[in-house]
Protein backbone atom coordinates (compact mmCIF):
# COMPACT_ATOMS: atom_id res chain seq x y z
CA UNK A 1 -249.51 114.62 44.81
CA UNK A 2 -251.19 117.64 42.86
CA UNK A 3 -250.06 118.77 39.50
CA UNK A 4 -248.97 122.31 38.77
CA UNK A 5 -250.25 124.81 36.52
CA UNK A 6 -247.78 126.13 34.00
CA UNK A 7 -247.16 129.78 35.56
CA UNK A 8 -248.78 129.24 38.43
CA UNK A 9 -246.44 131.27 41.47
CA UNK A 10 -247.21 128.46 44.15
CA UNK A 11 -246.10 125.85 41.66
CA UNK A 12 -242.55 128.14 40.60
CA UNK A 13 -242.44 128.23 44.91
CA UNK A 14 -242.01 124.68 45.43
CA UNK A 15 -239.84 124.22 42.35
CA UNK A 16 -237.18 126.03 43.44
CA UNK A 17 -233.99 124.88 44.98
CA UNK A 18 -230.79 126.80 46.32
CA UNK A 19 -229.44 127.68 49.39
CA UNK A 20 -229.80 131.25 51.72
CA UNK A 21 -227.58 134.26 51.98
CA UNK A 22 -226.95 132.78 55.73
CA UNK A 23 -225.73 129.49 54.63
CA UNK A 24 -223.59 130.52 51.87
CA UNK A 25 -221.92 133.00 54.32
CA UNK A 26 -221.70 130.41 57.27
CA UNK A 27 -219.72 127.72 54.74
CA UNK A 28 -217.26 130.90 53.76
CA UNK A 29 -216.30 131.53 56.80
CA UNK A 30 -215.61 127.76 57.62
CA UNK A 31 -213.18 127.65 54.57
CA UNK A 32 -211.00 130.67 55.46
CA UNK A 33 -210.76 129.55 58.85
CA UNK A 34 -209.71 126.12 57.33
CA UNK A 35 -207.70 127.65 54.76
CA UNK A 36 -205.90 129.65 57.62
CA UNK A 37 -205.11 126.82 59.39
CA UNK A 38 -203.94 125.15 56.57
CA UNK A 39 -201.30 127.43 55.22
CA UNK A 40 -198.76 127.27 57.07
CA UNK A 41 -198.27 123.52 56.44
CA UNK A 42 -198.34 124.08 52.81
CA UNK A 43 -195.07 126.77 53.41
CA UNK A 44 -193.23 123.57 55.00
CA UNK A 45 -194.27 121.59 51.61
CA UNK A 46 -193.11 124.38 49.26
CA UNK A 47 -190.03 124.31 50.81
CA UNK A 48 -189.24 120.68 50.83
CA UNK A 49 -189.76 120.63 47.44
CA UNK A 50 -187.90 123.48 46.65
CA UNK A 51 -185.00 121.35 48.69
CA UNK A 52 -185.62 118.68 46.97
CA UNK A 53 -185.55 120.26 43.50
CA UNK A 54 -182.05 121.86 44.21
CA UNK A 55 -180.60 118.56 45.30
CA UNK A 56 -181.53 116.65 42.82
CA UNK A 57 -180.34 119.10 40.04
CA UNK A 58 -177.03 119.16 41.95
CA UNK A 59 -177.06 115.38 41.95
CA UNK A 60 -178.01 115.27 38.08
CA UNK A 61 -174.91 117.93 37.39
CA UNK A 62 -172.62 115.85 38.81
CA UNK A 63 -173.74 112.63 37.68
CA UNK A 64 -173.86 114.58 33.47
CA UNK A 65 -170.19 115.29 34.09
CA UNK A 66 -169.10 111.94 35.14
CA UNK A 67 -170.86 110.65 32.17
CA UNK A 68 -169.34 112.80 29.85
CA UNK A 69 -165.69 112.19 31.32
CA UNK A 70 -166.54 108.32 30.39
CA UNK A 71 -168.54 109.07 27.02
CA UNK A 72 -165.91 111.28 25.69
CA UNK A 73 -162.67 109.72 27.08
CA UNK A 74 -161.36 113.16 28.04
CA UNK A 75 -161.12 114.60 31.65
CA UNK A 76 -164.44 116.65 32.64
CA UNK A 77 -164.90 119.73 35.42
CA UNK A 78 -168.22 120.87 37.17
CA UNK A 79 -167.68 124.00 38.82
CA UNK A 80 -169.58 127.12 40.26
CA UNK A 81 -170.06 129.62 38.29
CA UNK A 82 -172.26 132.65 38.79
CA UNK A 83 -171.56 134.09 34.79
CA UNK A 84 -172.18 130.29 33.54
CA UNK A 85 -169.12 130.68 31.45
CA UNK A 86 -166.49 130.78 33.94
CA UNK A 87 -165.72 129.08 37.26
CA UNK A 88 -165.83 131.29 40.15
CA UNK A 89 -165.26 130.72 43.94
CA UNK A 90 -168.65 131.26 44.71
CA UNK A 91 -171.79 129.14 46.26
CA UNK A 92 -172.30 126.15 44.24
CA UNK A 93 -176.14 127.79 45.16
CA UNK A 94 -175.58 130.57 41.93
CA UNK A 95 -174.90 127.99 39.08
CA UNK A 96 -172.66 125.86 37.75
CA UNK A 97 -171.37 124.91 34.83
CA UNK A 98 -169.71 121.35 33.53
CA UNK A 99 -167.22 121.44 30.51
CA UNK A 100 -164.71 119.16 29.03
CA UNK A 101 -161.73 120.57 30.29
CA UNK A 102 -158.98 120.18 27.70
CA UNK A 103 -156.47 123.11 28.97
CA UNK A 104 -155.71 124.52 32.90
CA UNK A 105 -157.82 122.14 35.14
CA UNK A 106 -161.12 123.88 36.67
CA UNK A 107 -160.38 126.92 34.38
CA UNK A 108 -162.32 127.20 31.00
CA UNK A 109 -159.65 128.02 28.53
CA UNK A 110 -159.96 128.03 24.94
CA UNK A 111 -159.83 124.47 24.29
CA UNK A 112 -162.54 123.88 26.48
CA UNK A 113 -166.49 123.35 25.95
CA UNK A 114 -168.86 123.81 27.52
CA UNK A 115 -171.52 121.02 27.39
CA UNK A 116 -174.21 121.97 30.39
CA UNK A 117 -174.99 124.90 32.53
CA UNK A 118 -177.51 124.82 35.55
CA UNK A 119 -179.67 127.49 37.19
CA UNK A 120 -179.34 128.69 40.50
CA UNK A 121 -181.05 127.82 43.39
CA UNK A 122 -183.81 129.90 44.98
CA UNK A 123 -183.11 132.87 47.13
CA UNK A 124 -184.39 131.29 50.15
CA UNK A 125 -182.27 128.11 49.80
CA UNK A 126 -178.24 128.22 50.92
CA UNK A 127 -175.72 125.50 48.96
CA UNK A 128 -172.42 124.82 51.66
CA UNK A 129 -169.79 122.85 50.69
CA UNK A 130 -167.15 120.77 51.74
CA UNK A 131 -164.23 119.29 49.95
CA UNK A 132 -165.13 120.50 46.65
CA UNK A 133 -163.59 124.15 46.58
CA UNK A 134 -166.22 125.15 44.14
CA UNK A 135 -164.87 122.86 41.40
CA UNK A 136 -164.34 118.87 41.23
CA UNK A 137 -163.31 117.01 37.86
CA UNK A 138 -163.92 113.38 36.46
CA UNK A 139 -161.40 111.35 34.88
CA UNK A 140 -162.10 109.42 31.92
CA UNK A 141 -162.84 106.28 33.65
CA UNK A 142 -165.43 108.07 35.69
CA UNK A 143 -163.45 108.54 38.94
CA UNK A 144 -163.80 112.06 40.56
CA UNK A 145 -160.15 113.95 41.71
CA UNK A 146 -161.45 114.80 45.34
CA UNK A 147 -164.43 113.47 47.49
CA UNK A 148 -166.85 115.71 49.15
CA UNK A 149 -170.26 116.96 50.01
CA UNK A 150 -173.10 119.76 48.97
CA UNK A 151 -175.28 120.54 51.62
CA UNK A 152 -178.73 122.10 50.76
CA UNK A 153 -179.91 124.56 53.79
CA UNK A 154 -183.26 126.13 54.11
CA UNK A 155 -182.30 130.11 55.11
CA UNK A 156 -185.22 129.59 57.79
CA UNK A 157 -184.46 126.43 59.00
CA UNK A 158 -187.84 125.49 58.38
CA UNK A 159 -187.39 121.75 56.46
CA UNK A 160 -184.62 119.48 57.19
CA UNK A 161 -181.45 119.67 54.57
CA UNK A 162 -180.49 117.83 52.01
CA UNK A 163 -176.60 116.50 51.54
CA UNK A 164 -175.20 115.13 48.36
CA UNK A 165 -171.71 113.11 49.22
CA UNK A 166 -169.40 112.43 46.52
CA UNK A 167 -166.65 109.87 46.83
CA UNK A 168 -163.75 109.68 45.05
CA UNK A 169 -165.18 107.02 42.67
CA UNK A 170 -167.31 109.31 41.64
CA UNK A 171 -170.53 107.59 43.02
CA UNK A 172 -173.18 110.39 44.29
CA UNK A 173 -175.33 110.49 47.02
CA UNK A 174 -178.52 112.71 48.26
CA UNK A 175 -179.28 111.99 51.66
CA UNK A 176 -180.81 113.48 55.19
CA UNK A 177 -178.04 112.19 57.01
CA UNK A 178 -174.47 113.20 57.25
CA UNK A 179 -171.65 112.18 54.21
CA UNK A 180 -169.07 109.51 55.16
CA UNK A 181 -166.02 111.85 55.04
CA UNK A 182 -167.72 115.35 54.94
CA UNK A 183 -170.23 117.05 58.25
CA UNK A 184 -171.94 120.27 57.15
CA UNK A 185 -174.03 121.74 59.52
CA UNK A 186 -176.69 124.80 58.39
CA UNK A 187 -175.95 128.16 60.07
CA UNK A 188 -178.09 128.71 62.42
């Protein structure tokens, strides 16, 4: 083995380390073709979360009101509501709102207050419903006036839905398959 000589241009030669404009080209195009390949999978992932996310806050919504209907002894409504301070006929997909609903049942009156609001869902998601009407109250001992079911539909039918069933005990459900009482099917 021979020693270098500080400066010397064979010795900086052998040194140095790296790789060639060819290689570094040849492992770029590799990724993007990977990468392309890839992404379309990762579309299907976004939007089973995004399904997910939506069902779950749906769940939570109606699992806050029946807890508040127990905690505060006093009959509580979850409804739609695209203004979040009103109930409105609309898709359970714009909003909705739970308040302790003291006057007119599944109207917010004076008397009433409102103790949560939730978002909307994303544009490319779809909330159906059955049973509910756009509104469903809790007694105080937890038990819910009507039974029924949100279904969670992808607008592209690209990830399978999500249903939440509610039974008239008020125990909630998210599941893949169809509700006891309530079948939803996605348009098409």
């Amino acid at each position: 083995m021979a020693f270098c000589n500080q400066g010397s241009w064979k010795c900086l030669r052998e040194q140095q380390s790296g790789f060639t404009f060819t290689e570094v080209m040849v492992v770029i195009a590799l990724l993007s073709i990977l990468l392309s390949l890839a992404a379309p999978s990762f579309q299907g992932l976004i939007t089973q979360s995004r399904l997910t996310s939506i069902s779950t806050q749906l769940r939570s919504a109606l699992l806050t009101a029946r807890s508040e209907a127990i905690k505060s002894n006093r009959q509580v409504t979850l409804c739609a509501s695209e203004d979040k301070l009103t109930c409105s006929n609309g898709s359970w997909g714009s909003g909705s709102i739970a308040f302790i609903d003291r006057g007119v049942v599944g109207e917010v009156n004076d008397g009433d207050e409102i103790i949560k609001q939730f978002q909307r869902a994303s544009s490319t998601l779809q909330v159906l419903q059955a049973g509910l009407n756009g509104l469903v109250s809790f007694t105080p001992d937890g038990a819910s006036d009507t039974s029924g079911a949100l279904m969670v539909c992808d607008r592209m039918n690209n990830a399978e839905p999500r249903r939440i069933c509610l039974s008239r005990s008020g125990v909630v459900n998210v599941t893949k398959e169809d509700c006891v009482e309530h079948s939803i099917a996605c348009p098409v």
